[in-house]
PDB file of N, CA and C in Angstrom:
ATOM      1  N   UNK A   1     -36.890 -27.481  15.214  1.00  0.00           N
ATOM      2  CA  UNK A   1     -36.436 -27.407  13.849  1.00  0.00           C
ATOM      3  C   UNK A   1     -37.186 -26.349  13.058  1.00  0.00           C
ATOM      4  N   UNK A   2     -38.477 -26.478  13.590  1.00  0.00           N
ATOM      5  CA  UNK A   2     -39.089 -25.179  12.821  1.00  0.00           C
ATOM      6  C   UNK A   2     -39.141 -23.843  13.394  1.00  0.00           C
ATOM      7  N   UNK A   3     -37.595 -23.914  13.787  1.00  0.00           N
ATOM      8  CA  UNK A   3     -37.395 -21.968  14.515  1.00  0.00           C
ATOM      9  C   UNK A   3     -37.723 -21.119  13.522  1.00  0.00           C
ATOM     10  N   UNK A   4     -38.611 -20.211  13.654  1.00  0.00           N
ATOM     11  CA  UNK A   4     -38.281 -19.159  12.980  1.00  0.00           C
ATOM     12  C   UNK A   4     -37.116 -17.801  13.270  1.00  0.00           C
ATOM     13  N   UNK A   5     -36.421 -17.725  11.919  1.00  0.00           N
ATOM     14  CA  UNK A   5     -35.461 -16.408  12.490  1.00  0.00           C
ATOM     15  C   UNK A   5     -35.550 -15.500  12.026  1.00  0.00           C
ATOM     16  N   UNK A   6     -35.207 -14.636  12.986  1.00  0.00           N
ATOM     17  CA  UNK A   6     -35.789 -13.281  13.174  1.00  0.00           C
ATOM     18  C   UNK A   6     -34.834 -13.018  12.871  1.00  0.00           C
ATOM     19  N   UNK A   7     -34.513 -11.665  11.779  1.00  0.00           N
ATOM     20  CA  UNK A   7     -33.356 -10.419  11.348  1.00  0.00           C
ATOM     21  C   UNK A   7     -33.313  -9.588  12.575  1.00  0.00           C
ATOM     22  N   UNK A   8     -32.211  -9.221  13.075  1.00  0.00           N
ATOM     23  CA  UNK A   8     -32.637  -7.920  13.960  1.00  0.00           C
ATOM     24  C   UNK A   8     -31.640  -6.849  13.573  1.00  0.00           C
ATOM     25  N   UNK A   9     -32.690  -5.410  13.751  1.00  0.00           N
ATOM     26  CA  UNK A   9     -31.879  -4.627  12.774  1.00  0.00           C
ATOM     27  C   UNK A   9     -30.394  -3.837  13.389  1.00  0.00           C
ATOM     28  N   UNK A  10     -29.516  -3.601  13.075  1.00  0.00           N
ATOM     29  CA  UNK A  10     -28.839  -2.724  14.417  1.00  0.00           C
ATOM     30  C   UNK A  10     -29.202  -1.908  14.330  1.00  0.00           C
ATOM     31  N   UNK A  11     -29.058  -1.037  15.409  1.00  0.00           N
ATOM     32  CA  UNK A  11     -29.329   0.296  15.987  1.00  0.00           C
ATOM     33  C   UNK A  11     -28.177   1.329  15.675  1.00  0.00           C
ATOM     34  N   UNK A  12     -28.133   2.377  15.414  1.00  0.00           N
ATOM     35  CA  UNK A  12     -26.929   3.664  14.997  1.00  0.00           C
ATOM     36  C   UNK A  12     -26.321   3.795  16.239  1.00  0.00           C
ATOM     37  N   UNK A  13     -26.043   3.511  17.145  1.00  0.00           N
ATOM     38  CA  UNK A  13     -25.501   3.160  18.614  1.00  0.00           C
ATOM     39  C   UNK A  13     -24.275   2.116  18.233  1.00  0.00           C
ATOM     40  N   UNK A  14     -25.288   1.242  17.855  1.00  0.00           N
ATOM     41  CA  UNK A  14     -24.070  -0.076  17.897  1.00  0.00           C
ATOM     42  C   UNK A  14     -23.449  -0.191  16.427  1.00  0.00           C
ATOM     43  N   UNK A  15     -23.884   0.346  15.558  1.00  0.00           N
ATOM     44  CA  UNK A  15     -22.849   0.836  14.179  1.00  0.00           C
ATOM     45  C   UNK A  15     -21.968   1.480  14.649  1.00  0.00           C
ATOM     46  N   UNK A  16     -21.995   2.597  15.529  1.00  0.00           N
ATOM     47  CA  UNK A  16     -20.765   3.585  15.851  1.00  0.00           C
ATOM     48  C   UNK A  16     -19.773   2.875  16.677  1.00  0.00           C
ATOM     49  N   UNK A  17     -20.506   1.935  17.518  1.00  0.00           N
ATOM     50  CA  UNK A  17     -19.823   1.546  18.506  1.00  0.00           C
ATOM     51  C   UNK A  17     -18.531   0.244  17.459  1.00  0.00           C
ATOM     52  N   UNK A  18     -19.352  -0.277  17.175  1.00  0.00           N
ATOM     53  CA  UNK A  18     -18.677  -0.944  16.160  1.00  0.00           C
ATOM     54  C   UNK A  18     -17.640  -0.566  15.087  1.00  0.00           C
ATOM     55  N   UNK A  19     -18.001   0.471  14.613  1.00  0.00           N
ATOM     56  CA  UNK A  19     -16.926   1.421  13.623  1.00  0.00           C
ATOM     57  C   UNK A  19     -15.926   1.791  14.632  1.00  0.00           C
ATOM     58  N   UNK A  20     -15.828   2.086  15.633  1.00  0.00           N
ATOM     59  CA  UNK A  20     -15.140   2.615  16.620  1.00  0.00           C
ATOM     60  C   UNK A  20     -14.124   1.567  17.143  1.00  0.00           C
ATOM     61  N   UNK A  21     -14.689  -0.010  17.240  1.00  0.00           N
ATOM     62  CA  UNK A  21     -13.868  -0.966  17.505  1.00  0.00           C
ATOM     63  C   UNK A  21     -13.210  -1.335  16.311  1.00  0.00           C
ATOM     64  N   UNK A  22     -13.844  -1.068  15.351  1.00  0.00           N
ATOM     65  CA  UNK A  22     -12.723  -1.233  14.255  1.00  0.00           C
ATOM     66  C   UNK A  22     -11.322  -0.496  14.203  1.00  0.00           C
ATOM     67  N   UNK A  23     -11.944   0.653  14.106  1.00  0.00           N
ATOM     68  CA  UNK A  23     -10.861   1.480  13.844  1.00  0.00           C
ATOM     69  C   UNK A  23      -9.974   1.282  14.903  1.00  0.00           C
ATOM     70  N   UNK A  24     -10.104   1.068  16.123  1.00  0.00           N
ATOM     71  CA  UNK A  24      -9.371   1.169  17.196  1.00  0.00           C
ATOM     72  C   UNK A  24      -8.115  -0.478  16.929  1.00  0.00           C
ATOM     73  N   UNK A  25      -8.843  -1.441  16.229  1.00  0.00           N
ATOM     74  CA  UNK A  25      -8.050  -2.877  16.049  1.00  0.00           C
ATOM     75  C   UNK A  25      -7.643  -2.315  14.693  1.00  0.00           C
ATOM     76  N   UNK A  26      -8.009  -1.881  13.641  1.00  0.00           N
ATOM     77  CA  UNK A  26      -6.587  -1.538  12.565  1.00  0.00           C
ATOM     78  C   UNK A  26      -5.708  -0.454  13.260  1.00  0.00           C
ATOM     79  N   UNK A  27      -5.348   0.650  14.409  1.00  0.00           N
ATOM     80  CA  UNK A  27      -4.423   1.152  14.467  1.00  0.00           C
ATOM     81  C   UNK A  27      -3.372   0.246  15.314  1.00  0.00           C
ATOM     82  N   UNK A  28      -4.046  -0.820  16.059  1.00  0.00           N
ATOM     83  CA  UNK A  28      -3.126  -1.372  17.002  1.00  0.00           C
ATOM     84  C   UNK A  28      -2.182  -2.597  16.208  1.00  0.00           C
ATOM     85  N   UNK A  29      -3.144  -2.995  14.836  1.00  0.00           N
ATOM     86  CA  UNK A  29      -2.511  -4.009  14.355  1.00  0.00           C
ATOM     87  C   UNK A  29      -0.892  -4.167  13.651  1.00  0.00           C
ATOM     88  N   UNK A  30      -1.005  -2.341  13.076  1.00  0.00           N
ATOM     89  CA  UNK A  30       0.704  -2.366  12.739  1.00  0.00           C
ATOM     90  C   UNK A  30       1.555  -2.545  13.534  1.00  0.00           C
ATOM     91  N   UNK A  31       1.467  -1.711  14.956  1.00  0.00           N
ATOM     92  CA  UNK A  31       2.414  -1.923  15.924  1.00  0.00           C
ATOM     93  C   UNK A  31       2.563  -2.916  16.445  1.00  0.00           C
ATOM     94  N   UNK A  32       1.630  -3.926  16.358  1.00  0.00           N
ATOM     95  CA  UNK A  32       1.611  -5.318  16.496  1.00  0.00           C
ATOM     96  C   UNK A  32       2.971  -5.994  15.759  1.00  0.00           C
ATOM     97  N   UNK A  33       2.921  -5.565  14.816  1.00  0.00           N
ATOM     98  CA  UNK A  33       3.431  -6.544  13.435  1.00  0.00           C
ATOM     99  C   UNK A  33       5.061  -5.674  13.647  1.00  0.00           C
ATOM    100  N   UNK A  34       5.232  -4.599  13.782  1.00  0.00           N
ATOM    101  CA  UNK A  34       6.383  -4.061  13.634  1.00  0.00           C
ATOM    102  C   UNK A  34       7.109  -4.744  15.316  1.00  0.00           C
ATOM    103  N   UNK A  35       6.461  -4.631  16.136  1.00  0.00           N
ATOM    104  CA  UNK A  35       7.514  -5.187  17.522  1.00  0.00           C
ATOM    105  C   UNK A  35       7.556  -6.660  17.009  1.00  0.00           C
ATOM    106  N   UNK A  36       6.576  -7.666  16.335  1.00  0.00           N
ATOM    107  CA  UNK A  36       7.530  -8.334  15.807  1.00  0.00           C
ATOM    108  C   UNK A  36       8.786  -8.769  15.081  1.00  0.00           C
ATOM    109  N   UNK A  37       8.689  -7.567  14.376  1.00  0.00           N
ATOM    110  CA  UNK A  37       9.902  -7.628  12.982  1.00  0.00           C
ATOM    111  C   UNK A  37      11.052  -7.604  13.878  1.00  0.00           C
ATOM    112  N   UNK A  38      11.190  -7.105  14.890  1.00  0.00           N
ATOM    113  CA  UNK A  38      12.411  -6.863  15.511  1.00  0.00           C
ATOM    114  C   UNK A  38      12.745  -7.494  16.514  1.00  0.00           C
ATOM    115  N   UNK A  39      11.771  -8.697  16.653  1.00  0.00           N
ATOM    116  CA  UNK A  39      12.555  -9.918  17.651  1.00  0.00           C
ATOM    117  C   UNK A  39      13.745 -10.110  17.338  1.00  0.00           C
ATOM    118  N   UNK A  40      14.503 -10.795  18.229  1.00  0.00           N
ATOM    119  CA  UNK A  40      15.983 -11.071  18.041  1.00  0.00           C
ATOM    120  C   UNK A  40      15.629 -13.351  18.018  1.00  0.00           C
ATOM    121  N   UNK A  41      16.720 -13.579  17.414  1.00  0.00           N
ATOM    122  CA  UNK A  41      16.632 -14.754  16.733  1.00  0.00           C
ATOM    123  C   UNK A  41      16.101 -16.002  18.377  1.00  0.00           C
ATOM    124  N   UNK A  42      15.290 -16.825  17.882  1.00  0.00           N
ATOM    125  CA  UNK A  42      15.251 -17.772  18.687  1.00  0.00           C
ATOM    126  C   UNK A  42      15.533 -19.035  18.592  1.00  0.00           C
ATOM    127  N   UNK A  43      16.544 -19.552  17.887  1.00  0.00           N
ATOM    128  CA  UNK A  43      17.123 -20.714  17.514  1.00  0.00           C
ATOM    129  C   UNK A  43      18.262 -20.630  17.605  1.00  0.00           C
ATOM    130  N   UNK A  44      19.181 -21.804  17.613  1.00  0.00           N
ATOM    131  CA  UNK A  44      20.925 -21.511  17.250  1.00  0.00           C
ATOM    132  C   UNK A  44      21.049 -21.867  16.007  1.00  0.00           C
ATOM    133  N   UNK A  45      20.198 -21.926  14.883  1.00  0.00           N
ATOM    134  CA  UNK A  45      20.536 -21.721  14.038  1.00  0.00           C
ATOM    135  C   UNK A  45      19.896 -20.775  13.410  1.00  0.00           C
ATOM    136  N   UNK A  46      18.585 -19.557  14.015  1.00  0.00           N
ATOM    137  CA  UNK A  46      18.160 -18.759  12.865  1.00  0.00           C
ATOM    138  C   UNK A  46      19.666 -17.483  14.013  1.00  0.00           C
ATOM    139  N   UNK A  47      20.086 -17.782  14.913  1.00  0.00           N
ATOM    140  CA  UNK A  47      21.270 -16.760  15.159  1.00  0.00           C
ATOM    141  C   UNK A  47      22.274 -17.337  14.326  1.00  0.00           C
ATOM    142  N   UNK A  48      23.094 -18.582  13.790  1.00  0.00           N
ATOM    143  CA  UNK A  48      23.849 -18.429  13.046  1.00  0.00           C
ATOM    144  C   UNK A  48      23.544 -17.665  11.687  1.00  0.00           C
ATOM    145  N   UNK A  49      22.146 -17.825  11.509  1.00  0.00           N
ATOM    146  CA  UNK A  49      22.185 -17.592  10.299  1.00  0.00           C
ATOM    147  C   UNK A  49      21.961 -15.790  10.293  1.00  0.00           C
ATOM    148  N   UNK A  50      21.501 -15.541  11.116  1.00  0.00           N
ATOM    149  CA  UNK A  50      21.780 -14.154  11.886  1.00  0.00           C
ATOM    150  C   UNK A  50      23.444 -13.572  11.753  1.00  0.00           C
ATOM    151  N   UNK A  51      23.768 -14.358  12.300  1.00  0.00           N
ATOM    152  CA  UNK A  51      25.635 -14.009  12.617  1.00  0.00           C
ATOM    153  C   UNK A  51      26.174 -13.840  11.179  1.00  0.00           C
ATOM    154  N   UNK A  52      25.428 -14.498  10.198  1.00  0.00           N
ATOM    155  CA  UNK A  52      26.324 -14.669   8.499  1.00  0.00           C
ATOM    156  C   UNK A  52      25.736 -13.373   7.947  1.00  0.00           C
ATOM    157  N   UNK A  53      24.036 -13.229   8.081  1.00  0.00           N
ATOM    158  CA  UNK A  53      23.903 -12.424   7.263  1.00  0.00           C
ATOM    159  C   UNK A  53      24.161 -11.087   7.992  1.00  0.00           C
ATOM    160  N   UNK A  54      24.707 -10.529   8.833  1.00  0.00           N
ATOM    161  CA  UNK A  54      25.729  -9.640   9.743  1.00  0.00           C
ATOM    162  C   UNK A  54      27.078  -9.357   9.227  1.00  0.00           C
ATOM    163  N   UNK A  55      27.693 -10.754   9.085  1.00  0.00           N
ATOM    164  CA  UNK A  55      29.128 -10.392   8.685  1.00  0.00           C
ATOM    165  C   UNK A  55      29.487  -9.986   7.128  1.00  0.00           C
ATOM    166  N   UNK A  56      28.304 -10.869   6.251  1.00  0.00           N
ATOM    167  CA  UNK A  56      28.221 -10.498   4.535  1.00  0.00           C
ATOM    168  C   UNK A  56      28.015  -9.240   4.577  1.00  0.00           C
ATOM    169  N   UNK A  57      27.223  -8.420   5.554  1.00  0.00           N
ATOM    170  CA  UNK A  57      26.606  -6.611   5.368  1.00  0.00           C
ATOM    171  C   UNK A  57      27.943  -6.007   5.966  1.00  0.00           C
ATOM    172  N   UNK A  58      28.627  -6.837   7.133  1.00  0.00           N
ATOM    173  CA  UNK A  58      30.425  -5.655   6.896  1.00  0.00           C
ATOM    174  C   UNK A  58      30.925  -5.634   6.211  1.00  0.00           C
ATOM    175  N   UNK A  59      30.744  -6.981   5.206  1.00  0.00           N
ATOM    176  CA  UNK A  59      32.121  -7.223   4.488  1.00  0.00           C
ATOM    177  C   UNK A  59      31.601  -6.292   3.288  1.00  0.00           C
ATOM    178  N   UNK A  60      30.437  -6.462   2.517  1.00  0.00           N
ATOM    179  CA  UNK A  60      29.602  -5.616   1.620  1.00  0.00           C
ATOM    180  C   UNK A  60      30.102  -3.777   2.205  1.00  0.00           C
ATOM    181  N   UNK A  61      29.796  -3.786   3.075  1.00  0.00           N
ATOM    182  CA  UNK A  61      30.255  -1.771   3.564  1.00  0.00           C
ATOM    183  C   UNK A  61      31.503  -2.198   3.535  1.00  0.00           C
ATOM    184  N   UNK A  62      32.762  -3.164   4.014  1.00  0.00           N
ATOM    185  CA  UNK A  62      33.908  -2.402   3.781  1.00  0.00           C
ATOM    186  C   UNK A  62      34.160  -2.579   2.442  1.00  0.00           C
ATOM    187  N   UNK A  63      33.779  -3.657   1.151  1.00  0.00           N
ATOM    188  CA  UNK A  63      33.881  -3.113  -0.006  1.00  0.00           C
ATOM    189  C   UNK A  63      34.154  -1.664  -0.397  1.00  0.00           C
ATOM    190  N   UNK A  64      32.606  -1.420   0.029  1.00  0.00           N
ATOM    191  CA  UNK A  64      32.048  -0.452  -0.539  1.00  0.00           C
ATOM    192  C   UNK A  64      33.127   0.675  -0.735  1.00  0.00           C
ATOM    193  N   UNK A  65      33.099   0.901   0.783  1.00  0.00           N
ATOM    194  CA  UNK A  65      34.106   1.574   1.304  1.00  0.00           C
ATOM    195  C   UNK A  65      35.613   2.083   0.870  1.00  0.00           C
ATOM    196  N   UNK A  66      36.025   0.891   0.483  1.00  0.00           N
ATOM    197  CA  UNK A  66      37.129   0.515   0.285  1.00  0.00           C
ATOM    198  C   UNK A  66      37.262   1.507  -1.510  1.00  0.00           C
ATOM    199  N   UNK A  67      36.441   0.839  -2.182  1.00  0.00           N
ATOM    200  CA  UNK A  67      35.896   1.540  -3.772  1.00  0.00           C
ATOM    201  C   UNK A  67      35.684   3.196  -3.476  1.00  0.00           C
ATOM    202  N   UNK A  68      35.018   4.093  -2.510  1.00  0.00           N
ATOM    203  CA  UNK A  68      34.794   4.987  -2.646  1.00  0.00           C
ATOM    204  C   UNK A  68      36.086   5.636  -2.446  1.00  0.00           C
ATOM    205  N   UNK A  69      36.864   5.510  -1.322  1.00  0.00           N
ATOM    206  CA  UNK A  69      38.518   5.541  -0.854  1.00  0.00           C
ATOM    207  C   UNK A  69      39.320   5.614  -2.118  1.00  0.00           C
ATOM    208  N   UNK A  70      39.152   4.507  -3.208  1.00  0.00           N
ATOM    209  CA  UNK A  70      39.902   4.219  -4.114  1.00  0.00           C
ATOM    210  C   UNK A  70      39.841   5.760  -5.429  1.00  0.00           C
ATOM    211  N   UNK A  71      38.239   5.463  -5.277  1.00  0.00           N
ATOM    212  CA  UNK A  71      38.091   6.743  -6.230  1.00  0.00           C
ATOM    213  C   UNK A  71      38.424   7.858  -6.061  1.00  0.00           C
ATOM    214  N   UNK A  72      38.247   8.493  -4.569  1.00  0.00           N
ATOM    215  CA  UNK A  72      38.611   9.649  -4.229  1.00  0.00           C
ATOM    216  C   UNK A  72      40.045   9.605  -4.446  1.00  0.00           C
ATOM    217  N   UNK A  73      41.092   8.593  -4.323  1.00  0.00           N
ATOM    218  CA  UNK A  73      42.117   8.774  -4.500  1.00  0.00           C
ATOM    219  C   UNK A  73      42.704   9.497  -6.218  1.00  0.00           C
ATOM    220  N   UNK A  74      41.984   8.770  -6.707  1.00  0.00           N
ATOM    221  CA  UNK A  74      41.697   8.930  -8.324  1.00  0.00           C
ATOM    222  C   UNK A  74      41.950  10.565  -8.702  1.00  0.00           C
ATOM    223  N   UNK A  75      40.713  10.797  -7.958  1.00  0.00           N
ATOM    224  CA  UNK A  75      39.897  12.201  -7.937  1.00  0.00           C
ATOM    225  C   UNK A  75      40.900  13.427  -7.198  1.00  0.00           C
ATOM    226  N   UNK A  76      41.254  12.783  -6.585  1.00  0.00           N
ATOM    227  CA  UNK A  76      42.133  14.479  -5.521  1.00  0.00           C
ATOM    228  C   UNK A  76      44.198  13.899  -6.310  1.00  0.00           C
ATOM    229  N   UNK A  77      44.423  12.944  -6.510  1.00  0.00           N
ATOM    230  CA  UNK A  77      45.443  12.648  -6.847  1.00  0.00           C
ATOM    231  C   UNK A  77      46.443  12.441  -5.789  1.00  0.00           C
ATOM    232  N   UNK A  78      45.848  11.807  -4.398  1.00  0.00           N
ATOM    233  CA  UNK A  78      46.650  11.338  -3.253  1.00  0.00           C
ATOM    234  C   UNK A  78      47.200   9.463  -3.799  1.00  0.00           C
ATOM    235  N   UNK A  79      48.016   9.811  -3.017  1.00  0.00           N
ATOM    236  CA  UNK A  79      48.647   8.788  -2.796  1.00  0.00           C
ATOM    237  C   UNK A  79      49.263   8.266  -3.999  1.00  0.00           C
ATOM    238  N   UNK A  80      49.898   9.039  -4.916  1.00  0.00           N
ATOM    239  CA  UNK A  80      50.442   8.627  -6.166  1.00  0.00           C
ATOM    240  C   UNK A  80      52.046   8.158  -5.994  1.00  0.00           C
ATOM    241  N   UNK A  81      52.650   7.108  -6.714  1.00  0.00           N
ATOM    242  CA  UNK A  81      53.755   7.261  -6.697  1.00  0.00           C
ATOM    243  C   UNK A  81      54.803   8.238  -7.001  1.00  0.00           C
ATOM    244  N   UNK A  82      55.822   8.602  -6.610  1.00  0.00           N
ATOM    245  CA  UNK A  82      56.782   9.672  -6.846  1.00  0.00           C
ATOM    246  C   UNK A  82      57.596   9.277  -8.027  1.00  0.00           C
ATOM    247  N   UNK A  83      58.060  10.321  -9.026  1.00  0.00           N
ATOM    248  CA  UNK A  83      58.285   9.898 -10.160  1.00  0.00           C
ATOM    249  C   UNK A  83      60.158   9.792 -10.096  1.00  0.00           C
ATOM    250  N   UNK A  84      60.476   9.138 -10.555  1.00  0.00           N
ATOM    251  CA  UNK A  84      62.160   8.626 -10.242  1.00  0.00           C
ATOM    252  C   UNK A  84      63.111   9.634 -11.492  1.00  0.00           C
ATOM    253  N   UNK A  85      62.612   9.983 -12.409  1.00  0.00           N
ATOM    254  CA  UNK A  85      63.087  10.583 -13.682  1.00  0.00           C
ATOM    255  C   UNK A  85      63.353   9.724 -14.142  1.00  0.00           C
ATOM    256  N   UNK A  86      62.855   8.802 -14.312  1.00  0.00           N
ATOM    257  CA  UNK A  86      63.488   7.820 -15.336  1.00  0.00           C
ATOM    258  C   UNK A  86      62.130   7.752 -16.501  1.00  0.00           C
ATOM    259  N   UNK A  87      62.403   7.234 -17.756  1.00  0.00           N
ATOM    260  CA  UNK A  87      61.624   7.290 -19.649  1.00  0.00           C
ATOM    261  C   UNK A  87      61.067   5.797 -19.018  1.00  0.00           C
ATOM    262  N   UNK A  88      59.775   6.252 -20.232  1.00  0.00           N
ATOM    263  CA  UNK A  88      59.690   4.559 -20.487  1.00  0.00           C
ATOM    264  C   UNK A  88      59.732   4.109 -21.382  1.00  0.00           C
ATOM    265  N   UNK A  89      61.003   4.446 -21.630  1.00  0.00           N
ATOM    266  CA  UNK A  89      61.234   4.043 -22.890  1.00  0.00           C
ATOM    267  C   UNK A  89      60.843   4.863 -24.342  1.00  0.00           C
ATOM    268  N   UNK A  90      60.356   5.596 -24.159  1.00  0.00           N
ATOM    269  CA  UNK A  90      60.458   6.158 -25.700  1.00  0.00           C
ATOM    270  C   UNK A  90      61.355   7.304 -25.650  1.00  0.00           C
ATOM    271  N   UNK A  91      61.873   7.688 -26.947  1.00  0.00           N
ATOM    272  CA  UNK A  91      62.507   9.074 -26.989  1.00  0.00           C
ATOM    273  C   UNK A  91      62.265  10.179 -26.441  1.00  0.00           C
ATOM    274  N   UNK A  92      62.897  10.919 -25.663  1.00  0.00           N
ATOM    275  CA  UNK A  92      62.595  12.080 -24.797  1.00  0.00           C
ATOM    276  C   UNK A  92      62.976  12.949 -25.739  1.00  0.00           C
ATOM    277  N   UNK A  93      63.902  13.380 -26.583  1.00  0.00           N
ATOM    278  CA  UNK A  93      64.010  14.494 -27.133  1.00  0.00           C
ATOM    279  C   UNK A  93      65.753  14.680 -27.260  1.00  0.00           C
ATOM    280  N   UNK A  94      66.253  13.639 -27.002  1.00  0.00           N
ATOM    281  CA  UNK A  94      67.673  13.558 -26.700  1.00  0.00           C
ATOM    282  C   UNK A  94      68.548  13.093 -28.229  1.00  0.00           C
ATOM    283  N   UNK A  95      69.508  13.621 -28.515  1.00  0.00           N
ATOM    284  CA  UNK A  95      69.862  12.502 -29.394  1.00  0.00           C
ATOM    285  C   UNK A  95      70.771  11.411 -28.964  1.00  0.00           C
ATOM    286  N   UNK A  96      70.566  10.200 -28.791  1.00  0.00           N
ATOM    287  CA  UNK A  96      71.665   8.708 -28.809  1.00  0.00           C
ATOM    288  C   UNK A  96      72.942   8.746 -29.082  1.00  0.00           C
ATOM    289  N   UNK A  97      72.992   9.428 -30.394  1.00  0.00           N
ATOM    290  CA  UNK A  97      74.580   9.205 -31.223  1.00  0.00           C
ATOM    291  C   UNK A  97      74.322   8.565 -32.231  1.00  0.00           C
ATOM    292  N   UNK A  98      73.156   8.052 -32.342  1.00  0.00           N
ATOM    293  CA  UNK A  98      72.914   7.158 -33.676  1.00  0.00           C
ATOM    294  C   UNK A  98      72.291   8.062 -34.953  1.00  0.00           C
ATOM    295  N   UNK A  99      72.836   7.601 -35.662  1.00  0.00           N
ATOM    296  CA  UNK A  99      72.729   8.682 -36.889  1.00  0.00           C
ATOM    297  C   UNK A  99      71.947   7.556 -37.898  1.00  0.00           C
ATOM    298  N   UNK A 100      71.144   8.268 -39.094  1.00  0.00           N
ATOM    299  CA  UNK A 100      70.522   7.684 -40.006  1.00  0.00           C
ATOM    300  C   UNK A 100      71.303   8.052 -41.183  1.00  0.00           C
ATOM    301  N   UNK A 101      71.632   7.397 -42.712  1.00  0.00           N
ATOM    302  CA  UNK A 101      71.482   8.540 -43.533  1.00  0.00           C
ATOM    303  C   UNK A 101      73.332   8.547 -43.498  1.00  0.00           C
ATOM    304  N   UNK A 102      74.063   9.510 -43.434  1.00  0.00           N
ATOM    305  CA  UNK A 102      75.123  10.005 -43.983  1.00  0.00           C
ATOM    306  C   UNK A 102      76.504   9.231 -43.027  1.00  0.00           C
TER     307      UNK A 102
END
């Protein structure tokens, strides 16, 4: 019980050596963490839930899709209907026969 303890100092050997194992475990630790991110699902339900949030990101792009299509149509003036010659209704410049007045 009455050990005495001794400090011992390190040596500039085993600082380097040590700085050296550091550095060497923070470069390995990202690639660690990133081949995780990209496991593929291990449950049947984190794959259903896999399978949904899959089909919400097509359905989201063919929106999208669908809106940019729309605008360009807008924009270049495709796909317009063909005009029949027919008014809509207001006066073209014609006269009726109907007279005001005299």
């Amino acid at each position: 019980m009455t050990e005495k303890i001794e400090r011992e100092l390190i040596s500039r050997r085993q600082a380097f050596s040590l700085f050296g194992l550091t550095a060497a475990v923070s470069l390995a630790i990202p690639g660690t963490l990133s081949a995780l991110s990209d496991a593929e699902a291990q449950t049947p339900g984190m794959e259903r839930r896999e399978d949904r949030r899959d089909d919400r990101q097509e359905r989201r792009d063919d929106r999208q899709q669908n809106r940019q299509d729309r605008r360009d149509d807008r924009r270049t003036g495709g796909d317009q209907p063909a005009t029949s010659g027919s008014t809509t209704g207001t006066n073209s410049g014609t006269n009726t026969g109907s007279t005001t007045g005299k």
